[in-house]
N, C-alpha and C. Protein backbone atom coordinates (compact mmCIF):
# COMPACT_ATOMS: atom_id res chain seq x y z
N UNK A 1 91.97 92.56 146.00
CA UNK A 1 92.21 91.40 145.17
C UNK A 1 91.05 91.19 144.20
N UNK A 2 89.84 91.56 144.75
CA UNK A 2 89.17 91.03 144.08
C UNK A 2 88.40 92.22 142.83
N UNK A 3 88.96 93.14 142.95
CA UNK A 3 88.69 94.59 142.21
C UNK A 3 90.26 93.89 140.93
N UNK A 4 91.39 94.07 141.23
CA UNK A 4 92.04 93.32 139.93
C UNK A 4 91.35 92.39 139.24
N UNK A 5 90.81 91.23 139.82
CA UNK A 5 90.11 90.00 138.72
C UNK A 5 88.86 90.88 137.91
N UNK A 6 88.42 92.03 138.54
CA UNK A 6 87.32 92.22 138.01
C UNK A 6 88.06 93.19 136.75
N UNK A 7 88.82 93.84 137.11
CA UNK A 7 89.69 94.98 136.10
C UNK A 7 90.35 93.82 134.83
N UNK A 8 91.00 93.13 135.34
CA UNK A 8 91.52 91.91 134.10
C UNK A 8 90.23 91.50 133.32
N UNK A 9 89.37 91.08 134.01
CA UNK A 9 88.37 90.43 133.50
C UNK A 9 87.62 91.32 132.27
N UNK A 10 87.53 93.34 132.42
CA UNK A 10 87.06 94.10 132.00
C UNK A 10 87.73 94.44 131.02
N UNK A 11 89.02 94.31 130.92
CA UNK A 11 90.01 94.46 130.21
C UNK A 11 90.30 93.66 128.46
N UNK A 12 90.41 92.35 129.38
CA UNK A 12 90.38 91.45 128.23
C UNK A 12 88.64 91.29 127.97
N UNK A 13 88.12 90.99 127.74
CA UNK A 13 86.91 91.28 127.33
C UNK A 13 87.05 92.30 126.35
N UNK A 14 87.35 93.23 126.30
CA UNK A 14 87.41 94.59 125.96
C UNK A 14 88.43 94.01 124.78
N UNK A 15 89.40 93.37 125.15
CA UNK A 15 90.59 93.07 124.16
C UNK A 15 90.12 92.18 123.05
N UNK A 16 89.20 91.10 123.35
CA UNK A 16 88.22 89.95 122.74
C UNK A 16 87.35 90.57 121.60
N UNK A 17 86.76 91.32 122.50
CA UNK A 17 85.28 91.56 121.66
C UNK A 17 85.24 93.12 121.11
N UNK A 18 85.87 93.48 121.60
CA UNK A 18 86.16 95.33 120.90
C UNK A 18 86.85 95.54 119.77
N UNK A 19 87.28 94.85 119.25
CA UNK A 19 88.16 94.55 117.68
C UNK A 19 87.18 94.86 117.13
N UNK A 20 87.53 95.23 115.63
CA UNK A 20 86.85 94.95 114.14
C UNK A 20 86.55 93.44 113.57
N UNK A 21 85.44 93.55 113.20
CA UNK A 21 85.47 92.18 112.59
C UNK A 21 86.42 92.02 111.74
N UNK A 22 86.38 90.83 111.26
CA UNK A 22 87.39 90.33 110.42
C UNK A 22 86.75 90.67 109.03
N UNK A 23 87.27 91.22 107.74
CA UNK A 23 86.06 91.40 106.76
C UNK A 23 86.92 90.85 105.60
N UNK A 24 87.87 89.76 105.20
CA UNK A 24 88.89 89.39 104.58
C UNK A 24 88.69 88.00 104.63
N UNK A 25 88.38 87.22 103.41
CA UNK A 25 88.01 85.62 103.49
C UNK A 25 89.53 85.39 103.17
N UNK A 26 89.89 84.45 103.50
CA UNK A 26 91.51 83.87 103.54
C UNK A 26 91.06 82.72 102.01
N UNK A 27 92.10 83.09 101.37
CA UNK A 27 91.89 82.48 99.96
C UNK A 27 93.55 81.67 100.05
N UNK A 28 93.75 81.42 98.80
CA UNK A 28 95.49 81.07 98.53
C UNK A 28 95.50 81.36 97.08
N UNK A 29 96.97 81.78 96.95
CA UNK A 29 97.28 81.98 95.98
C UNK A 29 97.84 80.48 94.70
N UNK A 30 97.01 80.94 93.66
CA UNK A 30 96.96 79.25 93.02
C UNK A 30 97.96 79.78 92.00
N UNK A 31 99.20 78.92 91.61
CA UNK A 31 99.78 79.24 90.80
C UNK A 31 99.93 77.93 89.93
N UNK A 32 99.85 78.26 88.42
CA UNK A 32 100.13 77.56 87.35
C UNK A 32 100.80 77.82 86.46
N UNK A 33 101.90 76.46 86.01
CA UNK A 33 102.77 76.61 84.99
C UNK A 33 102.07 77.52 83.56
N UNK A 34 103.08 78.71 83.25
CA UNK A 34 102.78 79.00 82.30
C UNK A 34 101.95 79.94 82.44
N UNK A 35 101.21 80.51 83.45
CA UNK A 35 100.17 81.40 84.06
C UNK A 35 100.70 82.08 85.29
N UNK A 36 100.42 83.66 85.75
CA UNK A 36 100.36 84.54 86.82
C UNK A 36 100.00 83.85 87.47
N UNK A 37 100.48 84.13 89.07
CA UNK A 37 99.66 83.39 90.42
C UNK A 37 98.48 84.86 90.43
N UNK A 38 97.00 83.85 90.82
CA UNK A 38 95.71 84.36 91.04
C UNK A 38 95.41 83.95 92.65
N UNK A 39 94.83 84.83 93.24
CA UNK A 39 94.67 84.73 94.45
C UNK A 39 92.81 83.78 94.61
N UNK A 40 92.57 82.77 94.45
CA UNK A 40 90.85 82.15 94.24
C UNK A 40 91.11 82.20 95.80
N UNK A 41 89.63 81.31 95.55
CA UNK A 41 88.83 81.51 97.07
C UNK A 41 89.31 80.48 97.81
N UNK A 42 89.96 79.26 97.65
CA UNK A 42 89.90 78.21 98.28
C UNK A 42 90.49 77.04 97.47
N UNK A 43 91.59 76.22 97.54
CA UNK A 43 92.03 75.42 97.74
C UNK A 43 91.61 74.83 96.68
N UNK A 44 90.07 74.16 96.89
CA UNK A 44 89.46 73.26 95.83
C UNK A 44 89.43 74.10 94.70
N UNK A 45 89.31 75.56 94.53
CA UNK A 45 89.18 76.25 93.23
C UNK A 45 89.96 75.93 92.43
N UNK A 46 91.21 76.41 93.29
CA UNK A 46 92.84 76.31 92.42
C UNK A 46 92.68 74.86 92.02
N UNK A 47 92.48 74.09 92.81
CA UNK A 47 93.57 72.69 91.98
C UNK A 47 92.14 71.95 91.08
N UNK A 48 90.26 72.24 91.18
CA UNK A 48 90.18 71.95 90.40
C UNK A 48 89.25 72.32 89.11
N UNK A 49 89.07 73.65 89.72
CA UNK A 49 88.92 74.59 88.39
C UNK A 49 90.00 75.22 87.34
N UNK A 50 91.03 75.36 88.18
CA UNK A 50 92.31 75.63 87.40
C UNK A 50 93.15 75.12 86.88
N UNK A 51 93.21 73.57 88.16
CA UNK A 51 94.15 72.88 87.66
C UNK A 51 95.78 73.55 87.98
N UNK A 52 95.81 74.36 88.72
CA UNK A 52 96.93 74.75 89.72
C UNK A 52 97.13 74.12 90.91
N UNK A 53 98.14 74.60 91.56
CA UNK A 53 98.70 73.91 92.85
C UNK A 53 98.31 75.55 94.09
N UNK A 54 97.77 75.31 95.00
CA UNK A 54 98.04 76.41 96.31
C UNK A 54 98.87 76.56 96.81
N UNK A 55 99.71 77.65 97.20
CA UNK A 55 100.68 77.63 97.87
C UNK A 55 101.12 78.82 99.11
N UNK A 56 100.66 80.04 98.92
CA UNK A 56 100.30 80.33 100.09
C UNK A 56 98.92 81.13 100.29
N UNK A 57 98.82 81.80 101.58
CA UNK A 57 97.25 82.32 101.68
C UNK A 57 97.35 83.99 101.30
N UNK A 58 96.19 84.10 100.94
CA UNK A 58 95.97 85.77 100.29
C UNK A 58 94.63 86.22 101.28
N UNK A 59 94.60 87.48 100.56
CA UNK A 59 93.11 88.25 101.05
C UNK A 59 92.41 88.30 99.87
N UNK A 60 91.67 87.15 99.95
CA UNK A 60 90.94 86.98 98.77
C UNK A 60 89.73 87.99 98.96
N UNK A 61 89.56 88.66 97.49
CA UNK A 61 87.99 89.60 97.85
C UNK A 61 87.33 89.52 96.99
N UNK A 62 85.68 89.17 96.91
CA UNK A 62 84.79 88.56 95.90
C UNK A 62 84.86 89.53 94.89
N UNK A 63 84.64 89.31 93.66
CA UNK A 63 84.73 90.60 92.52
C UNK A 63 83.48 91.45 92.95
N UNK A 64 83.13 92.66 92.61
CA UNK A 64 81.88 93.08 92.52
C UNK A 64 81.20 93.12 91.14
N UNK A 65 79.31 92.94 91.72
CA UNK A 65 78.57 92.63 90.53
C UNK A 65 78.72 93.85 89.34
N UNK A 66 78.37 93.64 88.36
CA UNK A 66 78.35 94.81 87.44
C UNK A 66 76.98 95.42 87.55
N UNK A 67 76.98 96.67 87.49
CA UNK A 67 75.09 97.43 87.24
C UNK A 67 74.80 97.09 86.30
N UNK A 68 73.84 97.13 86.09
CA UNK A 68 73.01 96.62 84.72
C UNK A 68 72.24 98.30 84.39
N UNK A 69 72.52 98.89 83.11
CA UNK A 69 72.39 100.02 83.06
C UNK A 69 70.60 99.82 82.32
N UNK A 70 69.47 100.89 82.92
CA UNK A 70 68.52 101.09 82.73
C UNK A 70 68.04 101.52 81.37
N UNK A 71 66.94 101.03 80.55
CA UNK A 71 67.15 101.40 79.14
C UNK A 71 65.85 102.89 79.42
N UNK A 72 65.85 103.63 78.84
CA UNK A 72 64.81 105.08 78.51
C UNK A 72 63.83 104.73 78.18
N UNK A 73 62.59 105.07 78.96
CA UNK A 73 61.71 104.52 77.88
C UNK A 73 61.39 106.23 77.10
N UNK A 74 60.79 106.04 75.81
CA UNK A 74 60.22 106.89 74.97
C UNK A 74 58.89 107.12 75.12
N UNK A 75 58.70 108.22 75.27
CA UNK A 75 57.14 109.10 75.69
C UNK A 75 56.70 109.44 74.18
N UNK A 76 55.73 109.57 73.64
CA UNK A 76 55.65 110.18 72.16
C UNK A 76 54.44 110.78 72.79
């Protein structure tokens, strides 16, 4: 009996904490008259940077930064 509680116990544990993190911020998709639905980060974006309504949730993913390209320097 007491070898099962320990096997369940090893088990789920295992089921809990052995996953992948989660790597996907839950956004919603903001849609506005007259405009494509955009997937923002959150709720407050849409209704008041956009001025859209939320309506359901997305996998919102942050843009990435741009490189900033290095200038040459000149040797004479």
């Amino acid at each position: 009996m007491r070898k099962t509680y320990i096997l369940a116990a090893l088990l789920t544990g295992a089921v809990l904490f052995g996953g992948m993190p989660a790597k996907a911020w839950v956004g919603c998709t903001c849609v506005k008259l007259g405009s494509p639905a955009v997937c923002t980060s959150g709720p407050g974006e849409c209704t008041l940077k956009n001025g859209g309504a939320c309506v359901l949730p997305c996998d919102y993913q942050q843009p990435k930064k741009a490189n900033m390209h290095k200038k040459k320097s000149k040797e004479a």
